[in-house]
PDB file of N, CA and C in Angstrom:
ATOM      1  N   UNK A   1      33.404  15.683   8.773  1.00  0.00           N
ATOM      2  CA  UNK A   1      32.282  16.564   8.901  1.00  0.00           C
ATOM      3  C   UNK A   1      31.816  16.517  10.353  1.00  0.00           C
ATOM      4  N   UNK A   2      31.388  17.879  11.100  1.00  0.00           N
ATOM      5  CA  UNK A   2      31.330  17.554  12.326  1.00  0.00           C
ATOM      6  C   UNK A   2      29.511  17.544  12.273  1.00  0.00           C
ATOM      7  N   UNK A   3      29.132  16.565  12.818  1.00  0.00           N
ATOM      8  CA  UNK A   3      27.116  16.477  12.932  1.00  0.00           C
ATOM      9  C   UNK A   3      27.144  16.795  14.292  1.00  0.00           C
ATOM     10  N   UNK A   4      26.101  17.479  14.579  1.00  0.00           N
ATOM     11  CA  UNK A   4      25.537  17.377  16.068  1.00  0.00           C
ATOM     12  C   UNK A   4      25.298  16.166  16.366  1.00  0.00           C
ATOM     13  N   UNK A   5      25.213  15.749  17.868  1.00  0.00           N
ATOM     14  CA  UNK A   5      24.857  14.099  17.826  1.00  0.00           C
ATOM     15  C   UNK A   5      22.796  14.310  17.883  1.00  0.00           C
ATOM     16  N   UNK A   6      22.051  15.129  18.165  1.00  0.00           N
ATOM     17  CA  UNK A   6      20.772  15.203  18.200  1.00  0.00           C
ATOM     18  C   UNK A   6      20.540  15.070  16.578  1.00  0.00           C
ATOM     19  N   UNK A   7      21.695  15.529  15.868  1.00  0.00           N
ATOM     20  CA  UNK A   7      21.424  15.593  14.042  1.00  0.00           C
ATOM     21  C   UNK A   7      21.764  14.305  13.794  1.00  0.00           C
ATOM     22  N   UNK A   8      22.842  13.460  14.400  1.00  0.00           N
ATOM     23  CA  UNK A   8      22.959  12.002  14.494  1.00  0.00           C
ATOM     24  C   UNK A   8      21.948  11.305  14.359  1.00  0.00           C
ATOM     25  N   UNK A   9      21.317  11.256  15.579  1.00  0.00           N
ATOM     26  CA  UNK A   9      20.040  10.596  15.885  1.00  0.00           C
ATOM     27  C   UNK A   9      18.591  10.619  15.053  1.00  0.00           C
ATOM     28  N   UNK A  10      18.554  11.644  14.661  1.00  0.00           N
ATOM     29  CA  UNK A  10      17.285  12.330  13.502  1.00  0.00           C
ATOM     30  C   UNK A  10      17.881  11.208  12.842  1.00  0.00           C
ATOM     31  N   UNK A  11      18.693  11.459  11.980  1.00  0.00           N
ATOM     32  CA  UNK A  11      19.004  10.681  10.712  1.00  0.00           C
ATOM     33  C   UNK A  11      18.828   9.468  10.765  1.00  0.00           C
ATOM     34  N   UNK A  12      19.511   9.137  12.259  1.00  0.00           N
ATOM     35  CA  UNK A  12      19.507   7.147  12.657  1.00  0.00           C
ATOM     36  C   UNK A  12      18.009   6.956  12.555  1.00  0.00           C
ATOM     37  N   UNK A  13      17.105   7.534  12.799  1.00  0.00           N
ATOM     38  CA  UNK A  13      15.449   7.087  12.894  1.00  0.00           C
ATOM     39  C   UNK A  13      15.131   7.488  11.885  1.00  0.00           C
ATOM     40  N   UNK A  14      15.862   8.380  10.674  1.00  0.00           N
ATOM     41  CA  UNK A  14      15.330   8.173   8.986  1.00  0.00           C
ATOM     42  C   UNK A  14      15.683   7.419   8.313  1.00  0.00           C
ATOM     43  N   UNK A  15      16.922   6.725   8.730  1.00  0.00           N
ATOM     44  CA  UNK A  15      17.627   5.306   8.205  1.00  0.00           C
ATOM     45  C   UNK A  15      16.692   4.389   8.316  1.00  0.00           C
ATOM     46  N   UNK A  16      16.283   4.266   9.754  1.00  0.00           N
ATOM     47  CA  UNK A  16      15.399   3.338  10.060  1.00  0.00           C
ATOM     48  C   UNK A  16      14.144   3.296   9.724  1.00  0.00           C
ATOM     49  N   UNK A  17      13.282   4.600   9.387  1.00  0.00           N
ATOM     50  CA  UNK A  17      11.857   4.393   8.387  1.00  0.00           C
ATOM     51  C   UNK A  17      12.652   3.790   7.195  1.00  0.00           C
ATOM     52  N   UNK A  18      13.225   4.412   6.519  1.00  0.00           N
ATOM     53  CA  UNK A  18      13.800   4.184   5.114  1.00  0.00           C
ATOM     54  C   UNK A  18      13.803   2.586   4.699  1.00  0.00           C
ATOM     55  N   UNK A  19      14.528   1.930   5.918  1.00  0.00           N
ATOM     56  CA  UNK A  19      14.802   0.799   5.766  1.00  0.00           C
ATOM     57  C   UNK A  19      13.481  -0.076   5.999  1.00  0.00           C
ATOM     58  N   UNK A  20      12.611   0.354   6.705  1.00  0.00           N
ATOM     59  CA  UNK A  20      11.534  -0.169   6.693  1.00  0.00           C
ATOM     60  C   UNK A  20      10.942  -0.542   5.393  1.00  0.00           C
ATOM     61  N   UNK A  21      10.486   1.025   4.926  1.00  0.00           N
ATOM     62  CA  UNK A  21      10.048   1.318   3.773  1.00  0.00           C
ATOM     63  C   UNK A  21      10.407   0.129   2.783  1.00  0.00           C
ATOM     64  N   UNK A  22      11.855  -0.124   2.737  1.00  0.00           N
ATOM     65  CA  UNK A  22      13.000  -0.621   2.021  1.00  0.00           C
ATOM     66  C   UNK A  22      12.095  -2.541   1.838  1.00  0.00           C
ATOM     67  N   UNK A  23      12.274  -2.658   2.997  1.00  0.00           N
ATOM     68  CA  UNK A  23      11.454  -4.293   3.677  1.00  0.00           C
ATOM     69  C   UNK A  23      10.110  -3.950   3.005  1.00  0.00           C
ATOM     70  N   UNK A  24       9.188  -3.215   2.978  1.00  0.00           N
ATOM     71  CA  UNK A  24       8.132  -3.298   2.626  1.00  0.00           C
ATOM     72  C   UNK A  24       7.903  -3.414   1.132  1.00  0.00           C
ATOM     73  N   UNK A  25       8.886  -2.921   0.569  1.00  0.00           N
ATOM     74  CA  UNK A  25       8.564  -2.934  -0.807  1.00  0.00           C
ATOM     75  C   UNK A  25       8.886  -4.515  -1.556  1.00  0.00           C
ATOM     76  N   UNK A  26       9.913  -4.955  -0.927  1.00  0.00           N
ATOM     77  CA  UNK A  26      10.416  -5.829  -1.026  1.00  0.00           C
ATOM     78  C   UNK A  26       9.337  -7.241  -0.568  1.00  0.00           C
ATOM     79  N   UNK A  27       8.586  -7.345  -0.049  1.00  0.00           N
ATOM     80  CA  UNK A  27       7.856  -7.696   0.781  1.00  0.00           C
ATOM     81  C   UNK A  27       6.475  -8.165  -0.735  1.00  0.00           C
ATOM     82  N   UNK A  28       5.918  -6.067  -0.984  1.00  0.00           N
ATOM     83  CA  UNK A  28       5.572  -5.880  -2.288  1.00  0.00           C
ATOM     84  C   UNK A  28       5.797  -7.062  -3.552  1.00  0.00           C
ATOM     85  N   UNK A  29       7.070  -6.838  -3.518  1.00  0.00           N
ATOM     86  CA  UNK A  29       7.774  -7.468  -4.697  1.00  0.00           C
ATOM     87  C   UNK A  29       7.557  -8.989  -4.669  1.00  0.00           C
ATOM     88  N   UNK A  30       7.943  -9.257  -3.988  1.00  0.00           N
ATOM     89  CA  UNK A  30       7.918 -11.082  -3.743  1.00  0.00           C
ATOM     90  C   UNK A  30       6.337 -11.274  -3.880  1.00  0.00           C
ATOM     91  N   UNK A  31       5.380 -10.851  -3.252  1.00  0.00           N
ATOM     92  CA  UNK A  31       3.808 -11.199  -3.587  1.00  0.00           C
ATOM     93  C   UNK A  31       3.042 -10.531  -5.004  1.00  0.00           C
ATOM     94  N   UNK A  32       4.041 -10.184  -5.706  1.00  0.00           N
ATOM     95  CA  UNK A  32       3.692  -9.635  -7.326  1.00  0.00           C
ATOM     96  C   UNK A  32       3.713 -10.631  -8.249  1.00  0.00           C
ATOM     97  N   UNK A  33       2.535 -10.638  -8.963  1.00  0.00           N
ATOM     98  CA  UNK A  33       3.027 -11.274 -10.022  1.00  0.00           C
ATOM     99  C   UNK A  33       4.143 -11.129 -11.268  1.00  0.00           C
ATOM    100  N   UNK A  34       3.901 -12.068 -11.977  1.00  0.00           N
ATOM    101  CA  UNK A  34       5.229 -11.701 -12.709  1.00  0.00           C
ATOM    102  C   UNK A  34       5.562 -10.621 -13.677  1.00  0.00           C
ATOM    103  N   UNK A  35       4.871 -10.010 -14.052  1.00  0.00           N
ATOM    104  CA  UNK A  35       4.494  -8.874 -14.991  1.00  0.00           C
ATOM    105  C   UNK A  35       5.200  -7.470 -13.819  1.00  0.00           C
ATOM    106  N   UNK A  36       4.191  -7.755 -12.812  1.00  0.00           N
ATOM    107  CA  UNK A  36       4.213  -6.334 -11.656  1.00  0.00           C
ATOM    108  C   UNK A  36       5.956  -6.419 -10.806  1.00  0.00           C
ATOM    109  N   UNK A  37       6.987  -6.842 -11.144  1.00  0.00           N
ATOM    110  CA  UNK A  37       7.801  -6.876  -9.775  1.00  0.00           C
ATOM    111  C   UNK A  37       8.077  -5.790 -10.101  1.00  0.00           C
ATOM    112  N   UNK A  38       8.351  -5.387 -11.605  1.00  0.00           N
ATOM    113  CA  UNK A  38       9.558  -4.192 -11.672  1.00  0.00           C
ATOM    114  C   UNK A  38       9.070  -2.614 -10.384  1.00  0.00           C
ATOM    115  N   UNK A  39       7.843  -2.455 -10.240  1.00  0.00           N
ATOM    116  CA  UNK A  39       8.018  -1.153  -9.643  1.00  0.00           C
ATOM    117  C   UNK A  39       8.273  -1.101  -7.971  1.00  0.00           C
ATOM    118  N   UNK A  40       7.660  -2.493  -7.490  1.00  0.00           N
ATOM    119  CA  UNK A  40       7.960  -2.584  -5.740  1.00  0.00           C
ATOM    120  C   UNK A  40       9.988  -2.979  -6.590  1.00  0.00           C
ATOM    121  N   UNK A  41      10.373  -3.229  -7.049  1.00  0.00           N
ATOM    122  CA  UNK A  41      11.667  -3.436  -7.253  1.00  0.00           C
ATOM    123  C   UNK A  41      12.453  -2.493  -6.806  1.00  0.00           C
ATOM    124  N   UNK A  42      11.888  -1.198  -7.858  1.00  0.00           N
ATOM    125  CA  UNK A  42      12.546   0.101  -7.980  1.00  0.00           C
ATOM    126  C   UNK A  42      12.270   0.858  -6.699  1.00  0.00           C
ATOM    127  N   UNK A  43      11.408   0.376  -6.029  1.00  0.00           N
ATOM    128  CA  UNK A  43      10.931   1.001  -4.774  1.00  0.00           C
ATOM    129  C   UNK A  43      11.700   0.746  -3.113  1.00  0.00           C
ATOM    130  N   UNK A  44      12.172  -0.233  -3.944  1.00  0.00           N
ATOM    131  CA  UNK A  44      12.914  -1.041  -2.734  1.00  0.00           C
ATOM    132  C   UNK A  44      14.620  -0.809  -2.939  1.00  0.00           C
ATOM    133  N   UNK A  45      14.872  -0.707  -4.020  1.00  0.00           N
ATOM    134  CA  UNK A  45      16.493  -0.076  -4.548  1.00  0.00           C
ATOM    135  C   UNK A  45      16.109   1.471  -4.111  1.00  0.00           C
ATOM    136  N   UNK A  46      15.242   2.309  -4.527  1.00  0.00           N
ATOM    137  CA  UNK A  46      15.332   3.450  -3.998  1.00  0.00           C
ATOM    138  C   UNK A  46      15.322   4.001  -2.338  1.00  0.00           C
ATOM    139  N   UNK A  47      14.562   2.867  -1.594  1.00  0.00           N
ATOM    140  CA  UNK A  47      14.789   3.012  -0.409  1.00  0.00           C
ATOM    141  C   UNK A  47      16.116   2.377   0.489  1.00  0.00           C
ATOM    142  N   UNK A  48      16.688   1.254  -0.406  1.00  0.00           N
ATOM    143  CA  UNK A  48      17.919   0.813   0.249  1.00  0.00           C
ATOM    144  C   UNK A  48      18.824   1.665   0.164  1.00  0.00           C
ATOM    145  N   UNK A  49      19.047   2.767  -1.311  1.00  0.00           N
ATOM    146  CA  UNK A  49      19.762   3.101  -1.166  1.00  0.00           C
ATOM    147  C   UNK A  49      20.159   4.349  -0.879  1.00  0.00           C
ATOM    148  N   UNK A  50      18.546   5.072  -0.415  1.00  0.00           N
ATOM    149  CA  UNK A  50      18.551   6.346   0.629  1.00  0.00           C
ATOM    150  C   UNK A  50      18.835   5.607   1.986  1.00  0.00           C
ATOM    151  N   UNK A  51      18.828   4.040   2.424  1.00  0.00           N
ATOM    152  CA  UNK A  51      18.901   4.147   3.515  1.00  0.00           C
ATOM    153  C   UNK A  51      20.885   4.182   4.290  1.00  0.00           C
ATOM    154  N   UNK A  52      21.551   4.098   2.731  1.00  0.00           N
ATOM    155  CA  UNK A  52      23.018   3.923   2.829  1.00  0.00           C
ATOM    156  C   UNK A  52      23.098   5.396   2.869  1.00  0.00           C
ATOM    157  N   UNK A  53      22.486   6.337   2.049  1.00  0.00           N
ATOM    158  CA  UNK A  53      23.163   7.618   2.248  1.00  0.00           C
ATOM    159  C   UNK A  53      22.512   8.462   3.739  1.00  0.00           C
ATOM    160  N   UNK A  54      22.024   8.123   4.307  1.00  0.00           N
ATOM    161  CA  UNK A  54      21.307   8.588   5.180  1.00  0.00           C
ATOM    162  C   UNK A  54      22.385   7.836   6.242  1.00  0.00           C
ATOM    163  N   UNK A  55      22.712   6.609   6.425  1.00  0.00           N
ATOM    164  CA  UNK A  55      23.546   5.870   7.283  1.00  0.00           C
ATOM    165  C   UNK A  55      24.585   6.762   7.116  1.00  0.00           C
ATOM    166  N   UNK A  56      25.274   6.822   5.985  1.00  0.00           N
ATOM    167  CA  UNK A  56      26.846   7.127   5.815  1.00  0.00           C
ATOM    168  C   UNK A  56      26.376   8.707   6.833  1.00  0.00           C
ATOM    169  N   UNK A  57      25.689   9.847   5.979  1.00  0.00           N
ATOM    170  CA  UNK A  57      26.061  10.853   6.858  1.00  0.00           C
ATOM    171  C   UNK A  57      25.513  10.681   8.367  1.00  0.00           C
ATOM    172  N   UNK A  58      24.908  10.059   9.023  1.00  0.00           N
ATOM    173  CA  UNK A  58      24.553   9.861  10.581  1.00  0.00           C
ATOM    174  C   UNK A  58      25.826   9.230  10.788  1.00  0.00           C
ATOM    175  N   UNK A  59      26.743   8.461  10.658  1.00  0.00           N
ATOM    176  CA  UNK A  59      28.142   8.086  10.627  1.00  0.00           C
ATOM    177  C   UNK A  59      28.974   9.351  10.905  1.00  0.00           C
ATOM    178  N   UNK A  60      28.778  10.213  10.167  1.00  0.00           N
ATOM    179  CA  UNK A  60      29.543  11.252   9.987  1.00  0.00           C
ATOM    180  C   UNK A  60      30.269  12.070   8.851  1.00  0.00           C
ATOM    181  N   UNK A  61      29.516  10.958   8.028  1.00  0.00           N
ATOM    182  CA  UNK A  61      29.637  11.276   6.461  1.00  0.00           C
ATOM    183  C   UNK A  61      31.402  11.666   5.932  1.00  0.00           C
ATOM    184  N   UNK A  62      32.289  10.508   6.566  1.00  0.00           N
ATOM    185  CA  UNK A  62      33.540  10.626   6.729  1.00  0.00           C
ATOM    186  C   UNK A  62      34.127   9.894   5.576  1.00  0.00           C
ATOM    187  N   UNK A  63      32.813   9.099   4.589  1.00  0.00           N
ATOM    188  CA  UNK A  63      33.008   7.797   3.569  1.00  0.00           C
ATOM    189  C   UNK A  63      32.719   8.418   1.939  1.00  0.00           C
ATOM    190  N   UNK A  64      33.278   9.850   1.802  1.00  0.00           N
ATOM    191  CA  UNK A  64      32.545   9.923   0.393  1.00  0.00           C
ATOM    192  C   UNK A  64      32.596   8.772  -0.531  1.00  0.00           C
ATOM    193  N   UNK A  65      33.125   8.101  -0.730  1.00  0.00           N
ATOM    194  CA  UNK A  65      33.194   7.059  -1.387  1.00  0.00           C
ATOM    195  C   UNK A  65      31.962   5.931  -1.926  1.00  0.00           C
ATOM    196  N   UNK A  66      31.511   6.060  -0.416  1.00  0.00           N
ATOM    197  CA  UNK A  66      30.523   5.141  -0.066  1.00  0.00           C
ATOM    198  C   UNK A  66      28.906   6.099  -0.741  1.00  0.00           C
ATOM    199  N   UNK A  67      28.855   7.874  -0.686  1.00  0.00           N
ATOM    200  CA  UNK A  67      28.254   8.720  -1.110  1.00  0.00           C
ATOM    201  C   UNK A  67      28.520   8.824  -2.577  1.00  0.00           C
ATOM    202  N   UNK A  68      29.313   8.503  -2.653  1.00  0.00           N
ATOM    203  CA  UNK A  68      29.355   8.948  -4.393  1.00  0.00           C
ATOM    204  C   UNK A  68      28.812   7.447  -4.658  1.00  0.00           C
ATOM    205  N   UNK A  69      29.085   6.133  -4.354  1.00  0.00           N
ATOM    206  CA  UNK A  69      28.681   4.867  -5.246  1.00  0.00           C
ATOM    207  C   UNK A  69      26.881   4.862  -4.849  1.00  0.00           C
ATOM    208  N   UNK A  70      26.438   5.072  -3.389  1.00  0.00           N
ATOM    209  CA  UNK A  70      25.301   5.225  -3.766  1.00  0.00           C
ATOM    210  C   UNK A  70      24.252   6.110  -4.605  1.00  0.00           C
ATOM    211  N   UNK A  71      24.897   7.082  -4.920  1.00  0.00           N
ATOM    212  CA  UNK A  71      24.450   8.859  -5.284  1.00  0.00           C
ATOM    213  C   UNK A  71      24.353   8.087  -6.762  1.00  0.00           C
ATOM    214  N   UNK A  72      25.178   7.277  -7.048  1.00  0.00           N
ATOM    215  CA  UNK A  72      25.939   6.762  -8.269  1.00  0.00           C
ATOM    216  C   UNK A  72      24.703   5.686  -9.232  1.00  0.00           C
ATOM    217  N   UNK A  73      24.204   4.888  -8.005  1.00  0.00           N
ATOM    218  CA  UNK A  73      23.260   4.017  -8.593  1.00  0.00           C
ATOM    219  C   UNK A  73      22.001   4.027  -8.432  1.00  0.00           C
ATOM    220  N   UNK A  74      21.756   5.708  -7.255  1.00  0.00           N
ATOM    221  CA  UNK A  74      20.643   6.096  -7.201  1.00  0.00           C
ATOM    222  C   UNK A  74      20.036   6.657  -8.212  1.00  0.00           C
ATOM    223  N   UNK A  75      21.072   7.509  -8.934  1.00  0.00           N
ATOM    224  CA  UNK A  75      20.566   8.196 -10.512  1.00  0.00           C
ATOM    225  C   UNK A  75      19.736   7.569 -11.375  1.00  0.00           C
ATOM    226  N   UNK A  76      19.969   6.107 -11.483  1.00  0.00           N
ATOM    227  CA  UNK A  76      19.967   5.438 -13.069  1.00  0.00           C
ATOM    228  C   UNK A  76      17.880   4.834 -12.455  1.00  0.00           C
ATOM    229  N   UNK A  77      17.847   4.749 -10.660  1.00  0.00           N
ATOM    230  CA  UNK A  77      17.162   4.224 -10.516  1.00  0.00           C
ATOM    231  C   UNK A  77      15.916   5.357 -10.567  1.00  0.00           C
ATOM    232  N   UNK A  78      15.874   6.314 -10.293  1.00  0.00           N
ATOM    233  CA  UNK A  78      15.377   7.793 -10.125  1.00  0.00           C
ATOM    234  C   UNK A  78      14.565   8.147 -11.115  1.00  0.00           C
ATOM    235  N   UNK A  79      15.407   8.054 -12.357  1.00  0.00           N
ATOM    236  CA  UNK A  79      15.412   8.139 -13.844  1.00  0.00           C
ATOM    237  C   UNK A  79      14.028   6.907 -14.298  1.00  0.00           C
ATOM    238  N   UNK A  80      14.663   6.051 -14.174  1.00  0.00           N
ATOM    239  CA  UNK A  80      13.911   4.765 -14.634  1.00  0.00           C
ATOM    240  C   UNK A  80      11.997   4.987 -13.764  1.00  0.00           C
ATOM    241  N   UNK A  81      12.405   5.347 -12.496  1.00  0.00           N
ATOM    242  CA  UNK A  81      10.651   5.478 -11.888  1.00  0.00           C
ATOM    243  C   UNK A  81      10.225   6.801 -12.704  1.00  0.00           C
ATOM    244  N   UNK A  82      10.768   7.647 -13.085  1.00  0.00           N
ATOM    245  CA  UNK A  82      10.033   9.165 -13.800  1.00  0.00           C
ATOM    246  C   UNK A  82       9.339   8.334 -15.062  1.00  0.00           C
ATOM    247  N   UNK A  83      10.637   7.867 -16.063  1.00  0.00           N
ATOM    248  CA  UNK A  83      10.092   7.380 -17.004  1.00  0.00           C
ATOM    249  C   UNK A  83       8.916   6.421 -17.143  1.00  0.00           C
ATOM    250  N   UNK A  84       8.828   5.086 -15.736  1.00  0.00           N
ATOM    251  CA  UNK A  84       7.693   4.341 -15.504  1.00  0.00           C
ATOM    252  C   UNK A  84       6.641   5.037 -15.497  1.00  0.00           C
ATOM    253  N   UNK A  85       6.605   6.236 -14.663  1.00  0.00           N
ATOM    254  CA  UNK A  85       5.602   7.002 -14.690  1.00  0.00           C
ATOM    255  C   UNK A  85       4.848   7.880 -15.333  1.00  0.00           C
ATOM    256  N   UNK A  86       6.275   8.601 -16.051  1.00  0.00           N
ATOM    257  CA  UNK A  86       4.977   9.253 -17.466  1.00  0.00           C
ATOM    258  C   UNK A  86       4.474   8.302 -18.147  1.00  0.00           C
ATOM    259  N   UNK A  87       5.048   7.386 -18.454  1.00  0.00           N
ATOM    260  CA  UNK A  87       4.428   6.420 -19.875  1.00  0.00           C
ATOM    261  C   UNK A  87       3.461   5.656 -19.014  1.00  0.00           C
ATOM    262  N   UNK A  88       3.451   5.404 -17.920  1.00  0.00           N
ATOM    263  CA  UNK A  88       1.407   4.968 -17.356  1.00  0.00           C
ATOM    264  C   UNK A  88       0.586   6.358 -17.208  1.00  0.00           C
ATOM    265  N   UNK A  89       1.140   7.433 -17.083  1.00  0.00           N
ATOM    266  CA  UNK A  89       0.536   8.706 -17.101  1.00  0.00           C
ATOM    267  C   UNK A  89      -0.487   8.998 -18.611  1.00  0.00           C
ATOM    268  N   UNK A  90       0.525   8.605 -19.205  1.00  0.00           N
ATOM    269  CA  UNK A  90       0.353   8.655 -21.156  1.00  0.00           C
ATOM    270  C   UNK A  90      -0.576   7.881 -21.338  1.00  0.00           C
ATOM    271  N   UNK A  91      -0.158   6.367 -21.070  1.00  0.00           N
ATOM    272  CA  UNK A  91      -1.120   5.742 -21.164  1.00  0.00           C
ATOM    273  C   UNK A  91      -2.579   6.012 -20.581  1.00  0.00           C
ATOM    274  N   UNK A  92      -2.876   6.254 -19.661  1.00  0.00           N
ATOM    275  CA  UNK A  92      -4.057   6.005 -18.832  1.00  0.00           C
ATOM    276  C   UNK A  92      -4.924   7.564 -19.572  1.00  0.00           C
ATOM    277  N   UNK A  93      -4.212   8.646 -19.490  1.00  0.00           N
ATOM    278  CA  UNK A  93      -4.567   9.427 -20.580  1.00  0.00           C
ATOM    279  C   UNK A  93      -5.195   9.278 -21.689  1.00  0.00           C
ATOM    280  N   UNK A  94      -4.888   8.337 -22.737  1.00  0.00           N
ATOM    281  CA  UNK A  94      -5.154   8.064 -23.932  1.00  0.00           C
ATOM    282  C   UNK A  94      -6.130   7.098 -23.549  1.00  0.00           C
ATOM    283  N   UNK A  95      -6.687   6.543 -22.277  1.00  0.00           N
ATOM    284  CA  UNK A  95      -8.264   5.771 -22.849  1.00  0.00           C
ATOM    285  C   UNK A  95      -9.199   6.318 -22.702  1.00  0.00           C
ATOM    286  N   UNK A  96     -10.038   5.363 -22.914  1.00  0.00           N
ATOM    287  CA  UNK A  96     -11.555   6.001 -22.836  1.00  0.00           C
ATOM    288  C   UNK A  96     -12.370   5.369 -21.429  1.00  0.00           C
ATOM    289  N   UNK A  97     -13.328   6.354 -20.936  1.00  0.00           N
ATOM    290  CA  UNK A  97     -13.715   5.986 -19.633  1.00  0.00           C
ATOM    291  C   UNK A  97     -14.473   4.688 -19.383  1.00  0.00           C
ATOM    292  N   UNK A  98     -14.864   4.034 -21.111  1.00  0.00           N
ATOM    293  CA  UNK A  98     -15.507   2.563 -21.145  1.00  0.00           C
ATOM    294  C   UNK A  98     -14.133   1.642 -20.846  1.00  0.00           C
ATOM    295  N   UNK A  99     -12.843   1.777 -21.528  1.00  0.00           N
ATOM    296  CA  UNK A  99     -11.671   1.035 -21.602  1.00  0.00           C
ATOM    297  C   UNK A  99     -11.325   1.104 -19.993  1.00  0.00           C
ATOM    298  N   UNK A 100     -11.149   2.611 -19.635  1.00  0.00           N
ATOM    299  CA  UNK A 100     -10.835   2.367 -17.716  1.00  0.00           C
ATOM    300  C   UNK A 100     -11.643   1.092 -16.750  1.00  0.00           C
ATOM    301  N   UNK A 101     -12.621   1.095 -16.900  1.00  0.00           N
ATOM    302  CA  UNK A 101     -13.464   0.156 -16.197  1.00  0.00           C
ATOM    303  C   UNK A 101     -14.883   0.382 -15.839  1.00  0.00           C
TER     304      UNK A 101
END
């Protein structure tokens, strides 16, 4: 695939928020208690592994391989935060404004 190298560079400094992002959640995670890791978890798999597909094409996106296995385990993780989220959506819905706080 031919990238511009200015389209190179964009990407190399979205790798690099990403990966930030990636550290921060992670960061998240470790100071959670034990109940709370799962969502800085999912937050931190979702940013590692935009920060591989974002790498591969600033590379030159010459590795489908490497695009399909992340594309691959990004799905299942994608899935799993929607579902976290309606069902606290649902939940928080169904109380009452004495039960909220």
């Amino acid at each position: 695939m031919n990238i511009p190298v200015a389209v190179r560079g964009a990407l190399l400094v979205c790798a690099s928020v990403n990966l930030f992002f990636a550290m921060k959640a992670l960061y998240r995670m470790r100071r959670a208690g034990p109940g709370h890791r799962t969502g800085p978890g999912l937050d931190a798999l979702d940013h590692a592994l935009g920060t591989v597909l974002i790498g591969t094409l600033a590379a030159g996106g010459d590795h489908p391989a490497i695009v399909f296995a992340a594309l691959t385990l990004l799905g299942p993780v994608i899935l799993w935060k929607a579902v976290r989220d309606a069902r606290a959506r649902r939940e928080a819905k169904g109380r009452t404004p004495a039960e909220a706080g």
